[in-house]
PDB file of N, CA and C in Angstrom:
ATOM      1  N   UNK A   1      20.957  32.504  94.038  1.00  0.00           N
ATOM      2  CA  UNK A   1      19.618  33.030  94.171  1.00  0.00           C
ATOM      3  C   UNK A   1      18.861  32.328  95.284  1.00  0.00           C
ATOM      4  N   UNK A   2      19.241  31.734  96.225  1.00  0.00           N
ATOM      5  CA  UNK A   2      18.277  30.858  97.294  1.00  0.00           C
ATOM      6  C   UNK A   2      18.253  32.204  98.580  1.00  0.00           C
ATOM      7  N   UNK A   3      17.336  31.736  98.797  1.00  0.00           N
ATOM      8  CA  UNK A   3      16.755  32.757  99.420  1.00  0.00           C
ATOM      9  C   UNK A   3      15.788  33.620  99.228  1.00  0.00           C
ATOM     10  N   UNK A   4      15.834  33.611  98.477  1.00  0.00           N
ATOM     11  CA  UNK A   4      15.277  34.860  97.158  1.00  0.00           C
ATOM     12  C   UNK A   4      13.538  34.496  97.117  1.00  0.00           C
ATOM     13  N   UNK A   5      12.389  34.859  97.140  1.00  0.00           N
ATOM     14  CA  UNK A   5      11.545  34.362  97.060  1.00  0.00           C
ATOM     15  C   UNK A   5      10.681  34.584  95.309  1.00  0.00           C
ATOM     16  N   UNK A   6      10.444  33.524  94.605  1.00  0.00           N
ATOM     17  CA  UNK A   6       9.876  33.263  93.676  1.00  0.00           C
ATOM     18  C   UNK A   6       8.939  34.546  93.395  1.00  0.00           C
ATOM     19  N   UNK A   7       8.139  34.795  94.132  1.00  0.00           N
ATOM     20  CA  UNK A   7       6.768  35.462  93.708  1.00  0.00           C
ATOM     21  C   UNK A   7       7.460  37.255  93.595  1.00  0.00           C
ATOM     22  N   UNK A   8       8.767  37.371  94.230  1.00  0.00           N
ATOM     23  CA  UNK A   8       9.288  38.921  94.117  1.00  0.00           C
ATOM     24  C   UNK A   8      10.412  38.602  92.891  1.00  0.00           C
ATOM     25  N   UNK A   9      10.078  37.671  92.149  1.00  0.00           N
ATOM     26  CA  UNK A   9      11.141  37.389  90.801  1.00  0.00           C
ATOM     27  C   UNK A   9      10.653  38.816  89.889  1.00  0.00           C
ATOM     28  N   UNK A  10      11.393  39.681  89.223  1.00  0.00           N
ATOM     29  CA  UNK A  10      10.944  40.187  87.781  1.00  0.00           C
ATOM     30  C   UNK A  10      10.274  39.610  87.389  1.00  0.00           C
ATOM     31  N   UNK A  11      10.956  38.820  86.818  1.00  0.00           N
ATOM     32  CA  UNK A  11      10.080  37.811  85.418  1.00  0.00           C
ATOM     33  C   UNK A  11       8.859  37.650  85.999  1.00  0.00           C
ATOM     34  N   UNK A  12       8.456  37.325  86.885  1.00  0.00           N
ATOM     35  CA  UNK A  12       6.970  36.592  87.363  1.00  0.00           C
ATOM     36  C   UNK A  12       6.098  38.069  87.639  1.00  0.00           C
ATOM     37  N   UNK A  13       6.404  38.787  88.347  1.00  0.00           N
ATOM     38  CA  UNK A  13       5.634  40.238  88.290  1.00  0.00           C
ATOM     39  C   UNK A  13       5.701  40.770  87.099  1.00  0.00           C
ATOM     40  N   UNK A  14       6.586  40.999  86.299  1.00  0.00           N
ATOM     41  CA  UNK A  14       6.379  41.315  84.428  1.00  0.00           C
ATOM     42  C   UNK A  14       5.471  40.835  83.942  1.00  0.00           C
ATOM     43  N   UNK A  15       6.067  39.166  84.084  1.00  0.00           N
ATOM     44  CA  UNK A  15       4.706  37.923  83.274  1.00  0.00           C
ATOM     45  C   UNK A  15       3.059  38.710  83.741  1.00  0.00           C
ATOM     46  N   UNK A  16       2.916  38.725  84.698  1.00  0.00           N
ATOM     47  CA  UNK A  16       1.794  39.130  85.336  1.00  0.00           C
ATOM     48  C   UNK A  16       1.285  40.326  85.204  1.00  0.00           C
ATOM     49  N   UNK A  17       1.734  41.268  84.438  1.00  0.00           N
ATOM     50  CA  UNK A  17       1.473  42.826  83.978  1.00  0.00           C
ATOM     51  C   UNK A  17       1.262  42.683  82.701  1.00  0.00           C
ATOM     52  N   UNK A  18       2.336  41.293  81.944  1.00  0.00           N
ATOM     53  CA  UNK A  18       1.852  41.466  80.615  1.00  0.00           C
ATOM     54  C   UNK A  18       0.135  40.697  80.577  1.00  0.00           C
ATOM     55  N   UNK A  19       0.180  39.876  81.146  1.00  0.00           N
ATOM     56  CA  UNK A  19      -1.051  39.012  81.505  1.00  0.00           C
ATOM     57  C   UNK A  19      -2.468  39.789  81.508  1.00  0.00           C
ATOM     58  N   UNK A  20      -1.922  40.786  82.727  1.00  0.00           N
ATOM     59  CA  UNK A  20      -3.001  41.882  82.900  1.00  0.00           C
ATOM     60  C   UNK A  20      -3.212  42.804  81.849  1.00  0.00           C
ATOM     61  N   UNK A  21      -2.047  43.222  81.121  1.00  0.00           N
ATOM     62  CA  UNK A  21      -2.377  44.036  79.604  1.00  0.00           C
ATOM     63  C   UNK A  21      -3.421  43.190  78.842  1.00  0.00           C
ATOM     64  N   UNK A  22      -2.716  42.229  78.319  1.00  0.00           N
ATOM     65  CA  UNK A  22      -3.834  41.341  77.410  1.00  0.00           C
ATOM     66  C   UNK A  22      -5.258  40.986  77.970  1.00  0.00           C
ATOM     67  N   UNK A  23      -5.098  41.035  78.536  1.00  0.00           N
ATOM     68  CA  UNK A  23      -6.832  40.833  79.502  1.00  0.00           C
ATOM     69  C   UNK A  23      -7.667  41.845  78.975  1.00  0.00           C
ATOM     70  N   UNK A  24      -6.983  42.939  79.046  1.00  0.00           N
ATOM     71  CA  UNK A  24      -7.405  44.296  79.380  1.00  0.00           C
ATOM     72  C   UNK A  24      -8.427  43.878  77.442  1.00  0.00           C
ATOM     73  N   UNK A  25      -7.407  43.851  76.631  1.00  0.00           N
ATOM     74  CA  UNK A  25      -7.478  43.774  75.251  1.00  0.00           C
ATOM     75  C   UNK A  25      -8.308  43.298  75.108  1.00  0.00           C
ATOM     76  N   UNK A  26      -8.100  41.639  75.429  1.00  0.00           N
ATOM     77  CA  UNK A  26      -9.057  41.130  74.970  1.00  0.00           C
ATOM     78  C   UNK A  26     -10.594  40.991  75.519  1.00  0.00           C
ATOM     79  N   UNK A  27     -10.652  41.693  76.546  1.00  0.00           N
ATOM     80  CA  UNK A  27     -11.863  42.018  77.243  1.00  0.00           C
ATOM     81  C   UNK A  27     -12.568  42.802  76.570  1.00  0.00           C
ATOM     82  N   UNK A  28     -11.618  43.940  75.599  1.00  0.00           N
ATOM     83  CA  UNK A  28     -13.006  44.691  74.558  1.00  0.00           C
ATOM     84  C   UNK A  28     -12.709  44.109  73.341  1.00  0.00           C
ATOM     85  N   UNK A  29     -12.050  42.960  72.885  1.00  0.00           N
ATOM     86  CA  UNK A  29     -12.249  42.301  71.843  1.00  0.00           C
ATOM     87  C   UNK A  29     -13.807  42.196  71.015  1.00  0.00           C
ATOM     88  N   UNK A  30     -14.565  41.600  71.547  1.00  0.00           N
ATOM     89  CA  UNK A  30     -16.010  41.831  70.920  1.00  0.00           C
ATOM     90  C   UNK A  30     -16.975  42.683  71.254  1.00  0.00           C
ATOM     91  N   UNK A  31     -16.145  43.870  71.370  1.00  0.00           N
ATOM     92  CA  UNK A  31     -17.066  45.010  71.432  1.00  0.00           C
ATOM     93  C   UNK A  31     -17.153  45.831  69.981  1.00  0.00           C
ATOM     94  N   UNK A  32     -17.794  45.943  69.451  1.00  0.00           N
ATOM     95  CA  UNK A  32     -18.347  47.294  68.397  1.00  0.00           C
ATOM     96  C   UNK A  32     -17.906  48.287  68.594  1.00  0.00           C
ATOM     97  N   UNK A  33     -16.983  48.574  69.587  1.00  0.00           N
ATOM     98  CA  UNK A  33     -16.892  50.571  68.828  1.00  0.00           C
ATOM     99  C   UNK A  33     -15.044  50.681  68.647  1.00  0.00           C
ATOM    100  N   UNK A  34     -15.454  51.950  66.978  1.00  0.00           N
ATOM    101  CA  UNK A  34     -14.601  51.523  66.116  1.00  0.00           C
ATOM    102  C   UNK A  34     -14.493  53.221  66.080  1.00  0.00           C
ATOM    103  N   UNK A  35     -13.076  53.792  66.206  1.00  0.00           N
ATOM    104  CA  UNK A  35     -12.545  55.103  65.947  1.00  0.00           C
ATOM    105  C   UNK A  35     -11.204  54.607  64.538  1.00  0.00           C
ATOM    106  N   UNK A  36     -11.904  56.066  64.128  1.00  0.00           N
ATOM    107  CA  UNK A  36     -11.319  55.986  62.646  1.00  0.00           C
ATOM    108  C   UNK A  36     -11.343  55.199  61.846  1.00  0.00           C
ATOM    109  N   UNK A  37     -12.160  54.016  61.967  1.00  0.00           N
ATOM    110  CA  UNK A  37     -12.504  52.876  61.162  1.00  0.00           C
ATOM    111  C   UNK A  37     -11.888  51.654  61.510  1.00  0.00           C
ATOM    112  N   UNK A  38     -11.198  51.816  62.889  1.00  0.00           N
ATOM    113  CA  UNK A  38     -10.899  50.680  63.632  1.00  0.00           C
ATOM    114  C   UNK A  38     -11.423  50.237  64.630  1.00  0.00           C
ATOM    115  N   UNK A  39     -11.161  48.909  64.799  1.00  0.00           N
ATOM    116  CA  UNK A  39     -11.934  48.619  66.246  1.00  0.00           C
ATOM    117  C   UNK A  39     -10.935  49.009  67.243  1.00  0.00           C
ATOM    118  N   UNK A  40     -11.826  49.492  68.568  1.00  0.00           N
ATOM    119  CA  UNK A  40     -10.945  49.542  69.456  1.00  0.00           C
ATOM    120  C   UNK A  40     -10.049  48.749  70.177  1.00  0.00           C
ATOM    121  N   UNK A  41     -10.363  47.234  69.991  1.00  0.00           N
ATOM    122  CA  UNK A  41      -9.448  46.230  70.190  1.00  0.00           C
ATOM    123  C   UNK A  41      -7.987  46.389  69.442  1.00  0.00           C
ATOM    124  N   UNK A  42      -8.243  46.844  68.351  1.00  0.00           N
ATOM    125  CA  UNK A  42      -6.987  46.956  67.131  1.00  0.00           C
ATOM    126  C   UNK A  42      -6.148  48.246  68.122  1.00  0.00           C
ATOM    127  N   UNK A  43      -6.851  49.264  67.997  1.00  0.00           N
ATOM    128  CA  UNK A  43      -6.084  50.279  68.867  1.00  0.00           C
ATOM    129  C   UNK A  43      -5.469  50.067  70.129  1.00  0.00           C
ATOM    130  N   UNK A  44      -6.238  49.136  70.879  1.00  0.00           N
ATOM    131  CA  UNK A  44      -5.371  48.860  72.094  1.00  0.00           C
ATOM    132  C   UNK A  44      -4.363  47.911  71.776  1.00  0.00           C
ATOM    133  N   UNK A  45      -4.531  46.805  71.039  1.00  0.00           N
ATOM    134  CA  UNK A  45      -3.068  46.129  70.333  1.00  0.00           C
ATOM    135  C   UNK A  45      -2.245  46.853  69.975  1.00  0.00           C
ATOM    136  N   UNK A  46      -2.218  47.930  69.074  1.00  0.00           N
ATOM    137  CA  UNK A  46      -1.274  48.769  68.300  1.00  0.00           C
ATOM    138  C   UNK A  46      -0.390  49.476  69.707  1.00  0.00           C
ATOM    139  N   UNK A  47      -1.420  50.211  70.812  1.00  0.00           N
ATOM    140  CA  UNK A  47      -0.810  51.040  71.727  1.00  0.00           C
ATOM    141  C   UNK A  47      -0.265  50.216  72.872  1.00  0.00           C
ATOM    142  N   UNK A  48      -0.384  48.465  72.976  1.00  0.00           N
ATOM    143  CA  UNK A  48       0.451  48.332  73.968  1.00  0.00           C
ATOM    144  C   UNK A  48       1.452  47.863  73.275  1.00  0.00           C
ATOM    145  N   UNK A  49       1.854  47.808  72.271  1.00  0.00           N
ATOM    146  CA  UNK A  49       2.993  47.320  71.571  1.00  0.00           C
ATOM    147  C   UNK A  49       4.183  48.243  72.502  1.00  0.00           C
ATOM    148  N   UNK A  50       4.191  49.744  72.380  1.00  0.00           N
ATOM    149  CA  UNK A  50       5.070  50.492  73.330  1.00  0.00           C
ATOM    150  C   UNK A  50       4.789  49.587  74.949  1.00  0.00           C
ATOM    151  N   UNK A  51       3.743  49.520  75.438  1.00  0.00           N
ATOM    152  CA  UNK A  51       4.069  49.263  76.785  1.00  0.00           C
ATOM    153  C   UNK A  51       5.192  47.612  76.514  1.00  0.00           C
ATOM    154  N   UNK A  52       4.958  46.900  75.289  1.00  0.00           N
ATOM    155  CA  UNK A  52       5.603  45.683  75.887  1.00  0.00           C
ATOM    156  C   UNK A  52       7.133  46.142  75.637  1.00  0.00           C
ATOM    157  N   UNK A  53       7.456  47.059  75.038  1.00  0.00           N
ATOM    158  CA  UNK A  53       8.918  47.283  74.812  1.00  0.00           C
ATOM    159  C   UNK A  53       9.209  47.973  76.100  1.00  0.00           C
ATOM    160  N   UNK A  54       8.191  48.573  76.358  1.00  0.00           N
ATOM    161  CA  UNK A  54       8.588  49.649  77.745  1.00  0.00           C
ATOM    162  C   UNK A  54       9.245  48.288  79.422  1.00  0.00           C
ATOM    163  N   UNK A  55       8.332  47.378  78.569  1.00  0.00           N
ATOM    164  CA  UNK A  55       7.985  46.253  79.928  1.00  0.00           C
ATOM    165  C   UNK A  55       9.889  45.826  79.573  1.00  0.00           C
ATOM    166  N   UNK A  56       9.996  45.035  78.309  1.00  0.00           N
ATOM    167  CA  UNK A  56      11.501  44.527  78.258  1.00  0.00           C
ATOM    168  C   UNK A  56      12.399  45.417  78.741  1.00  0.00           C
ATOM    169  N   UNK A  57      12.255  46.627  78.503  1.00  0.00           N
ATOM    170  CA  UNK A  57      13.415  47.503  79.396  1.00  0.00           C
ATOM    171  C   UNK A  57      13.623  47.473  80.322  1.00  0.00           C
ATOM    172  N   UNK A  58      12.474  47.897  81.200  1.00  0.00           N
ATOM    173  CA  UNK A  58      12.515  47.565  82.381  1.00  0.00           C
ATOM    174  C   UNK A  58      12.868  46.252  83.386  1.00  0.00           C
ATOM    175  N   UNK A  59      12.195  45.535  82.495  1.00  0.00           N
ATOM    176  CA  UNK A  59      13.002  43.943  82.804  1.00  0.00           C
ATOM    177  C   UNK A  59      14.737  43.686  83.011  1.00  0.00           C
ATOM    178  N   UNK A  60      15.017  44.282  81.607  1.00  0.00           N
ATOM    179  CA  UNK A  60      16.793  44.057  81.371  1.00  0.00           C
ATOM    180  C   UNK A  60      17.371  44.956  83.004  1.00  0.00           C
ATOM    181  N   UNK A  61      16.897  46.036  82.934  1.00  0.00           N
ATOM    182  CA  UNK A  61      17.088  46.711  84.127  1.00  0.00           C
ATOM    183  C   UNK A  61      17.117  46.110  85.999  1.00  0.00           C
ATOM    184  N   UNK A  62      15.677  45.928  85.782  1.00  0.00           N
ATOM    185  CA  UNK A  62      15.367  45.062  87.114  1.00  0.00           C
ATOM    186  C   UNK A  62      16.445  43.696  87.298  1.00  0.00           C
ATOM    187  N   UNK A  63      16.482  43.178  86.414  1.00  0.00           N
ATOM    188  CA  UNK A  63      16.891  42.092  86.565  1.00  0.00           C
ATOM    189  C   UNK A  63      19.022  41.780  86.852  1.00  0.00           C
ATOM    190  N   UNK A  64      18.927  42.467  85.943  1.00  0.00           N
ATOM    191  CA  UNK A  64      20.498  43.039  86.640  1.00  0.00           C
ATOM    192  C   UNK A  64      20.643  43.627  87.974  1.00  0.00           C
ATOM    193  N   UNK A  65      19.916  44.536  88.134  1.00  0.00           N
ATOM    194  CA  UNK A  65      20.059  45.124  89.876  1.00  0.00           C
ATOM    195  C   UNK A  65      19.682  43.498  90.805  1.00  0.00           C
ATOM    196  N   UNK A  66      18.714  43.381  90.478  1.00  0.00           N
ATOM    197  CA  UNK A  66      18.539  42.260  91.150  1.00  0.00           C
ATOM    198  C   UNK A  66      19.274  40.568  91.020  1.00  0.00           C
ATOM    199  N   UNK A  67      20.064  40.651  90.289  1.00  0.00           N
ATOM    200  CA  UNK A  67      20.995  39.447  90.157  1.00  0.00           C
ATOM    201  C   UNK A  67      22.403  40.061  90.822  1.00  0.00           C
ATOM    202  N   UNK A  68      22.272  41.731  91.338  1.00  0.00           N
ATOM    203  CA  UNK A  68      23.825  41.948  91.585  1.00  0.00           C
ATOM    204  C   UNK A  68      23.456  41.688  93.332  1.00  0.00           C
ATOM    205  N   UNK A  69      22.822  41.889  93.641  1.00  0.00           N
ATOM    206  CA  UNK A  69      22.437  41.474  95.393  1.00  0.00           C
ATOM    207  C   UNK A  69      22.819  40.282  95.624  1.00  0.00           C
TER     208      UNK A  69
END
């Protein structure tokens, strides 16, 4: 892997999307508005649960193409 530059790693652009998801979350964490009797914080937890599985796939993926170079 030398050569290779750190900051175009998977892992570190993933890390950094999941980073940016949770932000996202917890940025309406103490907000008040509540659909169907939830808060919307709860709903955005529940709905990125798919993006983080979506994220590991893509990872297993990326990361093989990019270890075969």
């Amino acid at each position: 892997m030398q050569g290779k530059s750190k900051w175009k790693d998977p892992g570190i652009i993933l890390c950094g999307v999941l980073l940016l998801v949770a932000a996202i979350v917890l940025i309406w964490w103490p907000k008040d508005v509540y659909i169907m009797g939830i808060s919307l914080a709860g709903w955005l937890m529940f709905s990125t649960y798919f993006i983080w599985l979506l994220i590991g796939v893509i990872y297993i993926f990326w990361i093989e193409k990019w270890e075969k170079k």
